[in-house]
Protein backbone atom coordinates (compact mmCIF):
# COMPACT_ATOMS: atom_id res chain seq x y z
CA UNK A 1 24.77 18.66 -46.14
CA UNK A 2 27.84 16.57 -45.00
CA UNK A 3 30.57 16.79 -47.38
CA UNK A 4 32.08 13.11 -46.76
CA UNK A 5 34.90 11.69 -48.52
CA UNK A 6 35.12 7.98 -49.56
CA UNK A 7 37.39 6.37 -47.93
CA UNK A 8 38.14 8.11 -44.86
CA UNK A 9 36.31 6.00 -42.60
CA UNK A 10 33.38 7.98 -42.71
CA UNK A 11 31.57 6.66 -46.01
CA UNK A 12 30.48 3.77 -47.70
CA UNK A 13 34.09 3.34 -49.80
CA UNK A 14 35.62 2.61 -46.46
CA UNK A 15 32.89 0.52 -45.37
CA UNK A 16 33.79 -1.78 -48.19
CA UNK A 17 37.24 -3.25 -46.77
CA UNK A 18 37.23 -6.40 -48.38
CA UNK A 19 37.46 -4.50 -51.95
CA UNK A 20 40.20 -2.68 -51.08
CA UNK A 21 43.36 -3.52 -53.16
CA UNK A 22 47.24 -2.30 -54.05
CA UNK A 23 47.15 0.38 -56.50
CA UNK A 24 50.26 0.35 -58.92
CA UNK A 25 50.79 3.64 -60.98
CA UNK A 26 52.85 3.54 -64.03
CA UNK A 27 55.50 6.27 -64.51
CA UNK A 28 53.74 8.55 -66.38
CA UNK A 29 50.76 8.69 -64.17
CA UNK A 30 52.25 9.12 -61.27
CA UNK A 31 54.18 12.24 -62.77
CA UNK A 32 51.05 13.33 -64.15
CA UNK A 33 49.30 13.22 -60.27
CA UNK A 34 52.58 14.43 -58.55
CA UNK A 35 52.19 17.84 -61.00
CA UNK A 36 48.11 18.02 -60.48
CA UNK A 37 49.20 18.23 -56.71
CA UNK A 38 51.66 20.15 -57.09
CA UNK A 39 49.34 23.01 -59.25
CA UNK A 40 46.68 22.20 -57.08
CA UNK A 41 48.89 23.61 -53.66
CA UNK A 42 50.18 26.30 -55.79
CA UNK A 43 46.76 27.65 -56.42
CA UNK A 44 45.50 26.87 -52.79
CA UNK A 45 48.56 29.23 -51.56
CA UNK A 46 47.74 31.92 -54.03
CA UNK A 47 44.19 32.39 -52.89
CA UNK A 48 45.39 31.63 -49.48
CA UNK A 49 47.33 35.24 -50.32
CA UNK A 50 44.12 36.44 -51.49
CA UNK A 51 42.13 35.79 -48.61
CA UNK A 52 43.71 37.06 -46.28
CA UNK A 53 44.68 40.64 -48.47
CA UNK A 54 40.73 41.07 -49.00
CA UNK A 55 41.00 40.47 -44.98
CA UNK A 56 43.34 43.35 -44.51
CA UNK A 57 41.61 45.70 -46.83
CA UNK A 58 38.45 45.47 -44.33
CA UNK A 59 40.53 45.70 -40.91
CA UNK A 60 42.51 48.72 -42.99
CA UNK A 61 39.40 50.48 -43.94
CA UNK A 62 37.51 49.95 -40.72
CA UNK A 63 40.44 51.77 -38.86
CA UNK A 64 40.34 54.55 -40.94
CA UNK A 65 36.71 54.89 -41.07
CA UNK A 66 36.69 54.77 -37.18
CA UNK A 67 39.44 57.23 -37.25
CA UNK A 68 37.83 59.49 -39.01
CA UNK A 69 33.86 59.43 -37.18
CA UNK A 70 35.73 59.32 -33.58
CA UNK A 71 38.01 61.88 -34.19
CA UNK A 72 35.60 64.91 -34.25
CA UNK A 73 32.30 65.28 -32.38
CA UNK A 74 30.92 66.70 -35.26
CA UNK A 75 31.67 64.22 -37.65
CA UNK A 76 28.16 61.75 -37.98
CA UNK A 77 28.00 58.34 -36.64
CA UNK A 78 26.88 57.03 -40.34
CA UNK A 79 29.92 56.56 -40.96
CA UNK A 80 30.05 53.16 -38.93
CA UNK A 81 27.06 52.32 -41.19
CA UNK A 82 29.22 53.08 -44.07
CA UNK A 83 31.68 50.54 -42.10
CA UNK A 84 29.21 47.60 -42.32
CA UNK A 85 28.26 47.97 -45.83
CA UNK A 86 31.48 47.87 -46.65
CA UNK A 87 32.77 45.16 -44.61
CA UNK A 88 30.11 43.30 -46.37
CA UNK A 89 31.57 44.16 -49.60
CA UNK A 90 34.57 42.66 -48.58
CA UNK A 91 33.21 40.05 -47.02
CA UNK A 92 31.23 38.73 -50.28
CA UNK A 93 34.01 39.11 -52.41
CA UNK A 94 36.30 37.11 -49.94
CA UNK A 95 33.62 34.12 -49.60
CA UNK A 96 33.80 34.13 -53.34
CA UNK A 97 37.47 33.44 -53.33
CA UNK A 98 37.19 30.93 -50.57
CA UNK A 99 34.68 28.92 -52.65
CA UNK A 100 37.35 29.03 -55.51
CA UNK A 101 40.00 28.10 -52.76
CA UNK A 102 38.34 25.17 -51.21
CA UNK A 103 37.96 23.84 -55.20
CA UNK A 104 41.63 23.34 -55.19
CA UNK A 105 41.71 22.19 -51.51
CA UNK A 106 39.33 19.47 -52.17
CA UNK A 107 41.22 18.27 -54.72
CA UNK A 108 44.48 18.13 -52.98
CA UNK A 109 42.91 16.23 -50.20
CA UNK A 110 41.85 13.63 -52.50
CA UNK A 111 45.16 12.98 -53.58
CA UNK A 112 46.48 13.04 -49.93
CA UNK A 113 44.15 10.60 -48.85
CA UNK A 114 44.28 8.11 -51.74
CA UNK A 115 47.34 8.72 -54.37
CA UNK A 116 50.11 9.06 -51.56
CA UNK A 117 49.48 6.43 -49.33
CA UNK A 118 48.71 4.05 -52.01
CA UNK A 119 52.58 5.13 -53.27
CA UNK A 120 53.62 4.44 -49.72
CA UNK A 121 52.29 1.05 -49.94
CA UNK A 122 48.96 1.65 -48.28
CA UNK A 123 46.07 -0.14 -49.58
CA UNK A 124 42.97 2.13 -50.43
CA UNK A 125 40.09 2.17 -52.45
CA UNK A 126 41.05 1.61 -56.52
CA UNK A 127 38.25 3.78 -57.24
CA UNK A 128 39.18 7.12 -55.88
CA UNK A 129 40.54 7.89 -59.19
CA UNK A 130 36.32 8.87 -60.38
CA UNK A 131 36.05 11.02 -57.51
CA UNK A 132 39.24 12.89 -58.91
CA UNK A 133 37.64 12.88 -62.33
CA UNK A 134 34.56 14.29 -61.40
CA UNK A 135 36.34 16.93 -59.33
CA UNK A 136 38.44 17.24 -62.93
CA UNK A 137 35.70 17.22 -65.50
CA UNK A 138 33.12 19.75 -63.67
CA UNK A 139 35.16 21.98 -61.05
CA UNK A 140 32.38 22.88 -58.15
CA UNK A 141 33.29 24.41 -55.26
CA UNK A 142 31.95 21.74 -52.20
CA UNK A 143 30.72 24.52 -50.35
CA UNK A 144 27.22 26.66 -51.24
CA UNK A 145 27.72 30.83 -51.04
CA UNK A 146 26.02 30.95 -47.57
CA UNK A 147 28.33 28.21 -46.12
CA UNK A 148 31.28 30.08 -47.56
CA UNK A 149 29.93 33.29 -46.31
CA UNK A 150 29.41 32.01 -42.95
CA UNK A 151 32.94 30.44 -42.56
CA UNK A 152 34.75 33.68 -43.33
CA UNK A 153 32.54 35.42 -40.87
CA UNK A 154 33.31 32.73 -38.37
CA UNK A 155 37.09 33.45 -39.05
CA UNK A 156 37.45 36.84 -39.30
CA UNK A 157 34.68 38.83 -39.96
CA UNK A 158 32.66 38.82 -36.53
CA UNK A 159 35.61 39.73 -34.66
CA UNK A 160 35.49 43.03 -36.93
CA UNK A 161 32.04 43.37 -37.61
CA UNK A 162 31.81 43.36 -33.01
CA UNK A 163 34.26 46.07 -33.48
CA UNK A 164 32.22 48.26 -35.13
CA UNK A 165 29.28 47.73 -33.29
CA UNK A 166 30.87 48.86 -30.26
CA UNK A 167 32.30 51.86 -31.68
CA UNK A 168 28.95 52.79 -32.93
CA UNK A 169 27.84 53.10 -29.96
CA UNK A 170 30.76 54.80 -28.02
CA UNK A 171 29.88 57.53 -30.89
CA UNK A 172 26.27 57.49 -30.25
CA UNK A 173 27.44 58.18 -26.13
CA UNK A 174 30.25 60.33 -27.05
CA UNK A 175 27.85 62.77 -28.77
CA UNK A 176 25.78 63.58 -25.69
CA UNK A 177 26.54 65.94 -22.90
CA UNK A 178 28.13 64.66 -19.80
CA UNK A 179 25.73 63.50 -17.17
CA UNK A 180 23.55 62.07 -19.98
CA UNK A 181 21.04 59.66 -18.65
CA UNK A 182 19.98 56.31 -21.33
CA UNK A 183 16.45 56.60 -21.33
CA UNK A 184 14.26 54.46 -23.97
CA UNK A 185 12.12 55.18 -26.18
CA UNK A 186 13.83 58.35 -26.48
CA UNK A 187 17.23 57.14 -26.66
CA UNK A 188 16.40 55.89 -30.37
CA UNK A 189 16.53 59.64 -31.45
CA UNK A 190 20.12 59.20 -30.88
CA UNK A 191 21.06 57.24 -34.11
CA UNK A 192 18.55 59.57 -36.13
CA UNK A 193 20.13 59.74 -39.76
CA UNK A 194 18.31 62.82 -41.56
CA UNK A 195 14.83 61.90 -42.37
CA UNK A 196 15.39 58.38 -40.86
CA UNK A 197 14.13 58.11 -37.30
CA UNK A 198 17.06 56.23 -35.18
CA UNK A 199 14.73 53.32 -33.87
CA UNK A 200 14.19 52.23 -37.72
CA UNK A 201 18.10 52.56 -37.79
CA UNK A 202 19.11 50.46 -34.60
CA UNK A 203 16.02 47.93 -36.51
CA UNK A 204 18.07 47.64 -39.15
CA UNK A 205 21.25 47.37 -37.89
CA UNK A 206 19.75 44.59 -35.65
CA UNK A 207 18.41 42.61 -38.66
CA UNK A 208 21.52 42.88 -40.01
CA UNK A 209 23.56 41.38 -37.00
CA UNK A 210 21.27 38.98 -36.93
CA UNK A 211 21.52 37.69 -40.47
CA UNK A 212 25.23 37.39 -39.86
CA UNK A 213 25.20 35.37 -36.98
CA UNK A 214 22.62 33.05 -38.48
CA UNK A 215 25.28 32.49 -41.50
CA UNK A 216 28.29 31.46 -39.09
CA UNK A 217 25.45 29.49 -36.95
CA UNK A 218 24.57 27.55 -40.10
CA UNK A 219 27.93 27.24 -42.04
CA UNK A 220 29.63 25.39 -38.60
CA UNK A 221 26.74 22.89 -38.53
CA UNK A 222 26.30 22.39 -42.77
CA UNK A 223 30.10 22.62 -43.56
CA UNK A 224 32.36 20.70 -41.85
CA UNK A 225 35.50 22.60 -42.85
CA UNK A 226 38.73 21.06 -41.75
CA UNK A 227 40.73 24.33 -42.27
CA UNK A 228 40.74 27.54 -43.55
């Protein structure tokens, strides 16, 4: 799904030059747009804030977690399992925020590309003002879950989610006796979990690094984000 704007050379509203005509604002409207923008940036740098706290609580948690399973030989590499789940935790709650985010960003581009340059004397499309309406009327984030997922991964949360994948397995290593030798099949026992034989763990871990990657594969081809 491309998320097109009219007007920005890229739809049909710019397509249509020879409508294009002056827009005048009378004083109240123009206040009343000038103080829409100027709530509309506030909340963008609030979440902004937001983001990039939920951010810190997963780069915070993932040191100490590592800390912690590194830092004896006897403590179990599960813990980097732990790390995942929770950096998915974090990770859904922060693509949650970024949908609300990009509502306010989407708005705020609107007015940048249509109420400011008409005030500079710019001619632009008259009707820009029902795209504003409809943003107005029923707020929707432009972005589905899974695009906003996959854009926070592609920002942030790969880099971290690599990070623990790689000291997973300097845990599994670190465990064994020097002059260990990688040998497969049996090398799966190595990430046994109780009950749970380690090649169904290493499957599932797998699956789940997949799944991630397919996210920020699909949100940089559905979504095409300008910032953020």
């Amino acid at each position: 799904m491309q998320n097109v704007m009219p007007g920005t050379g890229l739809g049909p509203g710019a397509q249509a030059a020879a409508g294009l005509t002056d827009v005048s604002y009378s004083t109240n409207t123009a206040n009343a747009l000038i103080h829409l923008y100027r709530a509309e940036v506030g909340k963008m740098t609030a979440y902004r804030q937001r983001l990039d706290m939920t951010t810190n609580w997963s780069v915070v948690t993932t040191a100490g977690l590592a800390s912690f399973a590194l830092g004896d030989v006897n403590n179990s590499h599960a813990t980097f399992l732990f790390a995942m789940f929770m950096n998915y935790f974090f990770l859904r709650l922060e693509a949650r925020r970024f949908r609300t985010y990009e509502i306010a960003h989407h708005r705020v581009r609107i007015m940048e590309r249509f109420f400011y340059p008409a005030m500079l004397g710019d001619r632009v499309d008259p009707g820009w003002h029902q795209l504003l309406l409809a943003e107005l009327s029923k707020p929707r984030s432009p972005m589905s879950r899974a695009d906003a997922l996959g854009w926070r991964l592609n920002r942030n949360y790969l880099w971290i989610y690599a990070a623990v994948l790689a000291a997973w397995f300097a845990k599994l290593d670190l465990a064994q006796p020097k002059g260990w030798v990688l040998e497969f099949p049996a090398a799966f026992s190595l990430a046994d979990i109780g009950n749970f034989p380690g090649w169904l763990v290493f499957t599932l871990v797998g699956g789940f690094y997949a799944h991630l990657i397919a996210l920020a594969a699909r949100a940089a081809r559905t979504y095409p984000l300008e910032e953020g």
